[in-house]
Each structure stands twice: as structure tokens, then as C-alpha cells.
C-alpha atoms as a PDB file:
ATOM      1  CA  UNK A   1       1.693  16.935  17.174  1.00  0.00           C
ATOM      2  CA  UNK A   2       3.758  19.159  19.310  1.00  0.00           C
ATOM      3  CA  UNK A   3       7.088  18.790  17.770  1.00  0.00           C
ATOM      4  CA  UNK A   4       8.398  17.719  14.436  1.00  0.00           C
ATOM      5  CA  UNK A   5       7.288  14.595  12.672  1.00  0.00           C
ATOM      6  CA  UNK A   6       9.658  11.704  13.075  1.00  0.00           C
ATOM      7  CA  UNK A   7      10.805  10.031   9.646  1.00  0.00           C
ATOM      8  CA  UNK A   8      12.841   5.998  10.589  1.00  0.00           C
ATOM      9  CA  UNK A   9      14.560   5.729   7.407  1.00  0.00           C
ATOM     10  CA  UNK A  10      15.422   2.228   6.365  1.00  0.00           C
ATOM     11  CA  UNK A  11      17.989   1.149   4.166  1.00  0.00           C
ATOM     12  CA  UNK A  12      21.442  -0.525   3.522  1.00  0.00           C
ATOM     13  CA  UNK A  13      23.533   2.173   2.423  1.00  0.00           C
ATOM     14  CA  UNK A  14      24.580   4.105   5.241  1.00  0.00           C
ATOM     15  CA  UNK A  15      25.921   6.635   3.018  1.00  0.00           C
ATOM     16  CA  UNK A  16      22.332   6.934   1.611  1.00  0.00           C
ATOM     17  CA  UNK A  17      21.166   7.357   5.099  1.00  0.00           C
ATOM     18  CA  UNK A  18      22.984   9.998   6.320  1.00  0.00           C
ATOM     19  CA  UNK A  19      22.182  11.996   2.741  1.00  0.00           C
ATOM     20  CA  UNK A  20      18.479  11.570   3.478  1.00  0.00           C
ATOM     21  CA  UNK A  21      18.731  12.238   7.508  1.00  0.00           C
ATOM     22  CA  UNK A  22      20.402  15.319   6.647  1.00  0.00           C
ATOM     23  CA  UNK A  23      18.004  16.960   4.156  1.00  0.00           C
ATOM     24  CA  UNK A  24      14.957  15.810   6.390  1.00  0.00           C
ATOM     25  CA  UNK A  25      16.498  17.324   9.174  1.00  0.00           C
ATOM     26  CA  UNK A  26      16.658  20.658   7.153  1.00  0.00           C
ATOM     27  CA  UNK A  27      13.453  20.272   5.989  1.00  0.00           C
ATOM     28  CA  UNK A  28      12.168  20.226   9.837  1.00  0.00           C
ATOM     29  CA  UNK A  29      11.935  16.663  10.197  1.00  0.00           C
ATOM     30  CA  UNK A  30      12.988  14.684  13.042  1.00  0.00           C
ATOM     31  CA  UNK A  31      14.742  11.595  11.803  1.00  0.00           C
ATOM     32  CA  UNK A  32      16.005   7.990  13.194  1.00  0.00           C
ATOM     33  CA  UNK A  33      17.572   5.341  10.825  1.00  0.00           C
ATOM     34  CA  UNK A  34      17.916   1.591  10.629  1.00  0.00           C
ATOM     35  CA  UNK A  35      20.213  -0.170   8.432  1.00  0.00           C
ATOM     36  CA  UNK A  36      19.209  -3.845   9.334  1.00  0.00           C
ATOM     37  CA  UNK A  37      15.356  -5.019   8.806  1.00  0.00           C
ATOM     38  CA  UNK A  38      15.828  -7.014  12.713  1.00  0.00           C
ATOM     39  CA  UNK A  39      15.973  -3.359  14.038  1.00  0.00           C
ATOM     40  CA  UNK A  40      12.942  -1.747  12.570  1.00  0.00           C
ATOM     41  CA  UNK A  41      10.532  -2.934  14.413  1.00  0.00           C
ATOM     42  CA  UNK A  42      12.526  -2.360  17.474  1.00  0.00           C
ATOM     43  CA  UNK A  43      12.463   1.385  16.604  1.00  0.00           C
ATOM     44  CA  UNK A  44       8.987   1.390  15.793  1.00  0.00           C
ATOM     45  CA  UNK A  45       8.566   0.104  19.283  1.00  0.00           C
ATOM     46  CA  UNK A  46      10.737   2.517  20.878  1.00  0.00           C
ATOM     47  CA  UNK A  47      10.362   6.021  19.009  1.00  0.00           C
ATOM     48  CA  UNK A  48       6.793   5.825  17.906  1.00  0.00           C
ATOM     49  CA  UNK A  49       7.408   7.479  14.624  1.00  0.00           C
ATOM     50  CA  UNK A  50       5.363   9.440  12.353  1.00  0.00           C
ATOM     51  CA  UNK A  51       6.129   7.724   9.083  1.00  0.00           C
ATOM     52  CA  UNK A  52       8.982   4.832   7.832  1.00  0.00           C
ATOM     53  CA  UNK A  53      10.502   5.785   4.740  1.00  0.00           C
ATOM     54  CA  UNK A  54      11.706   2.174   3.361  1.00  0.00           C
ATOM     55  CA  UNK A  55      14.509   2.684   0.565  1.00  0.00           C
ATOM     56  CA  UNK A  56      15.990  -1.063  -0.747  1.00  0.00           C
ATOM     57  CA  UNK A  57      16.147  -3.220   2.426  1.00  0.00           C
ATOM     58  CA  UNK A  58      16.397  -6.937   0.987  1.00  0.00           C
ATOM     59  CA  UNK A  59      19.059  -8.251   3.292  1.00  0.00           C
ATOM     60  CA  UNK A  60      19.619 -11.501   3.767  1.00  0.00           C
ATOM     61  CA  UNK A  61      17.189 -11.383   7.118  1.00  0.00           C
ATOM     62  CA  UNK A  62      13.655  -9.771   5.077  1.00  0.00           C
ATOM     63  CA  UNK A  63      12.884  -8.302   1.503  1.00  0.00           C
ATOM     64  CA  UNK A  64      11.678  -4.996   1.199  1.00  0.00           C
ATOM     65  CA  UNK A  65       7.751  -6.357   0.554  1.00  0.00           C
ATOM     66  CA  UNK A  66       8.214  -8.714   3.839  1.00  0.00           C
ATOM     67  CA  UNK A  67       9.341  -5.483   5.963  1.00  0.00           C
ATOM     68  CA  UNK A  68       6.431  -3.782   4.707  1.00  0.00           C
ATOM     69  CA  UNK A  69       4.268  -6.586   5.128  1.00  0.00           C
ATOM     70  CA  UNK A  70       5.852  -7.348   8.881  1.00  0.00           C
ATOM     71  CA  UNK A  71       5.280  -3.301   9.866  1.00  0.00           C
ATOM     72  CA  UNK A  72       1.988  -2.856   8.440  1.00  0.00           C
ATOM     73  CA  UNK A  73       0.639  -6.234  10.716  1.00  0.00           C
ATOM     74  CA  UNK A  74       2.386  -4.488  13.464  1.00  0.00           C
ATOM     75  CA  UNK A  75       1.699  -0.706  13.800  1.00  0.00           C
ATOM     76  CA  UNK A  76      -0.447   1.379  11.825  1.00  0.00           C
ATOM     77  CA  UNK A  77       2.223   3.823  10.776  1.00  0.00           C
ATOM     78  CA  UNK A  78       2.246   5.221   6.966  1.00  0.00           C
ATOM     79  CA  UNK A  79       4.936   3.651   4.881  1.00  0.00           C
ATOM     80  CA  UNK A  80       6.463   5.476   2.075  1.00  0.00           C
ATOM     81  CA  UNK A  81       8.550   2.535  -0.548  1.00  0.00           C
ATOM     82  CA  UNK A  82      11.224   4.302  -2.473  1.00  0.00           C
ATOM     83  CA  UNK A  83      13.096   1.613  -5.040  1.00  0.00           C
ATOM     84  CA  UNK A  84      15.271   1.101  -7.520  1.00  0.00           C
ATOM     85  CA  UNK A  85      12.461  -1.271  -9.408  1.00  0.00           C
ATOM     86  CA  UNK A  86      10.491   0.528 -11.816  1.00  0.00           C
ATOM     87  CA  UNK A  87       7.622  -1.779 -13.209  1.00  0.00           C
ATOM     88  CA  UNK A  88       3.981  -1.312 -13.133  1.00  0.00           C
ATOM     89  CA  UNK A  89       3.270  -4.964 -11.324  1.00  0.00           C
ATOM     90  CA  UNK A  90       6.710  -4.102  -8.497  1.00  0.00           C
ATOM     91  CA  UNK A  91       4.438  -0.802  -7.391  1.00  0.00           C
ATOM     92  CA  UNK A  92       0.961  -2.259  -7.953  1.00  0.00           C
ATOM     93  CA  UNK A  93       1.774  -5.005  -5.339  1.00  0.00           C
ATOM     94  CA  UNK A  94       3.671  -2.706  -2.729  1.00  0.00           C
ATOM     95  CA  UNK A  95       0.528  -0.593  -2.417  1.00  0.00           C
ATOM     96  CA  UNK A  96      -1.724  -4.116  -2.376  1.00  0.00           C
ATOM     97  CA  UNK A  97       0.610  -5.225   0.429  1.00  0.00           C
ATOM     98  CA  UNK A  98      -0.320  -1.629   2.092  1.00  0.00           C
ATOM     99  CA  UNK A  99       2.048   0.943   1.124  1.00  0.00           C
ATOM    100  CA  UNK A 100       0.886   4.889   1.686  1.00  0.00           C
ATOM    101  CA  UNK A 101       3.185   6.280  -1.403  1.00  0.00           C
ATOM    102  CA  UNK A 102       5.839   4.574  -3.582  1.00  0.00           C
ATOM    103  CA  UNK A 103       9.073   6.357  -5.440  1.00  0.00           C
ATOM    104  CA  UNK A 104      11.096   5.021  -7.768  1.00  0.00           C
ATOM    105  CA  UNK A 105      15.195   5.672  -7.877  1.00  0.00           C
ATOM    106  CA  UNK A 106      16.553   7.935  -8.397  1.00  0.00           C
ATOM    107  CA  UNK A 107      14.221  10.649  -7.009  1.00  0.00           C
ATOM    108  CA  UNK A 108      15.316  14.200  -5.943  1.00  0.00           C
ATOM    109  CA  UNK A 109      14.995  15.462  -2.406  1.00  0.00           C
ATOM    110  CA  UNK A 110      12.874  17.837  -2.654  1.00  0.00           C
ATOM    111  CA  UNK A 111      10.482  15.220  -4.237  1.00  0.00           C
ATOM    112  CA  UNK A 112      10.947  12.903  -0.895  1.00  0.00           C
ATOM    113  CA  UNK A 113       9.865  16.058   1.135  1.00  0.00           C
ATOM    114  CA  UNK A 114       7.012  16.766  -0.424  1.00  0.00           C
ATOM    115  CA  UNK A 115       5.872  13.234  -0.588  1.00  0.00           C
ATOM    116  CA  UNK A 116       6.340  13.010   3.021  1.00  0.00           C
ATOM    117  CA  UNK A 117       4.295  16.501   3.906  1.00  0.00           C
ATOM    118  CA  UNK A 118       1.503  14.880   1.837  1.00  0.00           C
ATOM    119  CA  UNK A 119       1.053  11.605   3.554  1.00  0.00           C
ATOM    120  CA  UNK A 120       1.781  12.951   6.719  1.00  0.00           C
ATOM    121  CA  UNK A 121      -0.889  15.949   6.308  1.00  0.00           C
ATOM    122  CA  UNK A 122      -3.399  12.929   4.798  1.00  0.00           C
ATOM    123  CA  UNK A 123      -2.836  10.838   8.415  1.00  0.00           C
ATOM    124  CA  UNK A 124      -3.584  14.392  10.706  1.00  0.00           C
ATOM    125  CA  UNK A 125      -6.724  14.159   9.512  1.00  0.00           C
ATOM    126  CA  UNK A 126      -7.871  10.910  11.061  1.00  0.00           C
ATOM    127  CA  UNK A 127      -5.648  11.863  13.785  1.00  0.00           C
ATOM    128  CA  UNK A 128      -7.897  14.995  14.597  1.00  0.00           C
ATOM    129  CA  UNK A 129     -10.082  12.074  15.959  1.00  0.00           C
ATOM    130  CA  UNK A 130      -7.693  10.298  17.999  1.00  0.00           C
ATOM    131  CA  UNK A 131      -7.826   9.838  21.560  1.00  0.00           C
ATOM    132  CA  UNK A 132      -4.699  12.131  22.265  1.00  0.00           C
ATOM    133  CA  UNK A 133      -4.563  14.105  25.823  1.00  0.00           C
ATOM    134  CA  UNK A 134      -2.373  17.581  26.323  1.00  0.00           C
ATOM    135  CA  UNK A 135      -1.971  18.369  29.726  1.00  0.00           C
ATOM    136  CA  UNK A 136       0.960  21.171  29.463  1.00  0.00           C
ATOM    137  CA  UNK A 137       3.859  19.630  28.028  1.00  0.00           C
ATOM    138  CA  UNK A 138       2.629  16.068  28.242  1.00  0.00           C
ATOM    139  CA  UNK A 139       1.108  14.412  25.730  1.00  0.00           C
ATOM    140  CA  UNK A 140      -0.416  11.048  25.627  1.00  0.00           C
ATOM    141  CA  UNK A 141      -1.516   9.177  22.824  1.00  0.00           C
ATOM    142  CA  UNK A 142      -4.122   6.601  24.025  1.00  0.00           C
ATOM    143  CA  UNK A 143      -3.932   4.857  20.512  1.00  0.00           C
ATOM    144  CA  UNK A 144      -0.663   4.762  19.764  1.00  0.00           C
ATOM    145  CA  UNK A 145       0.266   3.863  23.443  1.00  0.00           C
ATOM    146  CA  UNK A 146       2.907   6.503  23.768  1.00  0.00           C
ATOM    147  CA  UNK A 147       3.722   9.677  26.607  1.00  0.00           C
ATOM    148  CA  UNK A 148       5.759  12.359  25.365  1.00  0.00           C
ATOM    149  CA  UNK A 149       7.120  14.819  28.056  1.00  0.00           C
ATOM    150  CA  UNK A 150       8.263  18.440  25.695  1.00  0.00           C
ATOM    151  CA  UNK A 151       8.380  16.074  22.255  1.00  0.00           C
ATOM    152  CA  UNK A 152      10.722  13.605  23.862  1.00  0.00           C
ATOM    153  CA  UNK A 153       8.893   9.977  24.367  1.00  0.00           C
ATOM    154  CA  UNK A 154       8.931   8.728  27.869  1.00  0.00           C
END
């Protein structure tokens, strides 16, 4: 990638949000945020990013496990579930329904990061193999259908 990874946080609490936006942002992420379930796959659409972290979302439009199920039938774009539930059978299904990594609440920051460096460095891998073209500061990514002119998608 030629610029930071971009993290779409999801969740209700905007307060949340902005707590999470701003210690991925010091952490060298890039970071957009969605507090409404109708908007995320808008922003999927739009921004192309590099993972969704998807705190509690169940609004009265989706639950949490029908986002996940909704994004993972339309992009293929690693999903980390971070939730207040804490049984066995709550995290067993998530990662049947196709979640990369799952956190329980409370978790520390510093936690989040590194769970994010690790899925992210699992998906360059496969992305080594990807049909992406670098001609100076463009970048297109034949798979993921997406130009980027110096980071910025065009």
C-alpha cells in the first residue's frame, strides 16, 4: 500500500468513535467512521478501506451479525467484531458468519492496535498476489476496483 491503512470504525457512540479515531490516527492509521449501519456500506463503496472495525451496531436498521453478514456478501474486506457480549457461542458464530478477529469490551487500545497490525499484515500476504499497478503516484487496484492518485482515491 502506499499510504496508511484505512480503519471505518462502526459504532453508535460517537463519543466511542472519536476515542478510537484518535488513537488509530496516532498509531498511523488512517481512519473514517460510521455511526448508522445504512452508511457502511456506502463507505465501503466510497473509501475502499483496509479493514472495518465493527464495535456494537444493533440499531434499529441491522444487528451487529447482519452488518457483518451484509459486508462480508459485499466486499472482501477483513472485519474485526469488538463487543460487549462475552460468551463462547456469541464469538463462535461471529467468526462462522466470517469475522477476521473478535474482542470483547472492554479492551485497551493498545490491544485494538495490535489486533489490527495482525490482520492487516495476515491480508498483505495474499495481497502480494493481487493484480495492483504503480505507475508513479497512481495506483490501481484491478481487484478491488479502486485508483488512488498520492493515497487519495479517485
Amino acid at each position: 500500500m502506499g499510504t496508511e491503512p484505512l480503519i471505518l470504525a462502526v459504532d453508535t457512540d460517537p463519543a466511542l468513535l472519536r476515542v478510537i479515531q484518535l488513537e488509530l490516527a496516532t498509531q498511523g492509521f488512517r481512519t473514517a467512521s460510521a455511526m448508522a449501519a445504512r452508511d457502511v456500506l456506502k463507505l465501503v463503496d466510497e473509501l475502499a478501506p483496509d479493514l472495518i472495525l465493527l464495535l456494537d451496531i444493533a440499531t434499529q436498521d441491522l444487528t451487529d451479525k447482519q452488518m457483518l453478514t451484509l459486508l462480508k456478501e459485499h466486499a472482501d474486506i477483513p472485519v474485526i467484531m469488538a463487543t460487549t457480549t462475552k460468551s463462547d457461542a456469541e464469538m463462535l458464530h461471529a467468526f462462522a458468519l466470517g469475522v477476521d478477529d473478535y474482542l470483547s469490551k472492554p479492551f485497551s487500545l493498545d490491544q485494538l492496535s495490535a489486533r489490527i497490525r495482525s490482520v492487516l499484515r495476515r491480508r498483505v500476504e495474499p495481497a502480494a498476489q493481487s493484480n495492483v499497478i504503480q505507475v508513479g503516484e497512481v495506483e490501481v487496484d484491478l481487484d478491488r476496483r479502486v485508483v488512488r492518485k498520492r493515497g487519495e482515491i479517485v
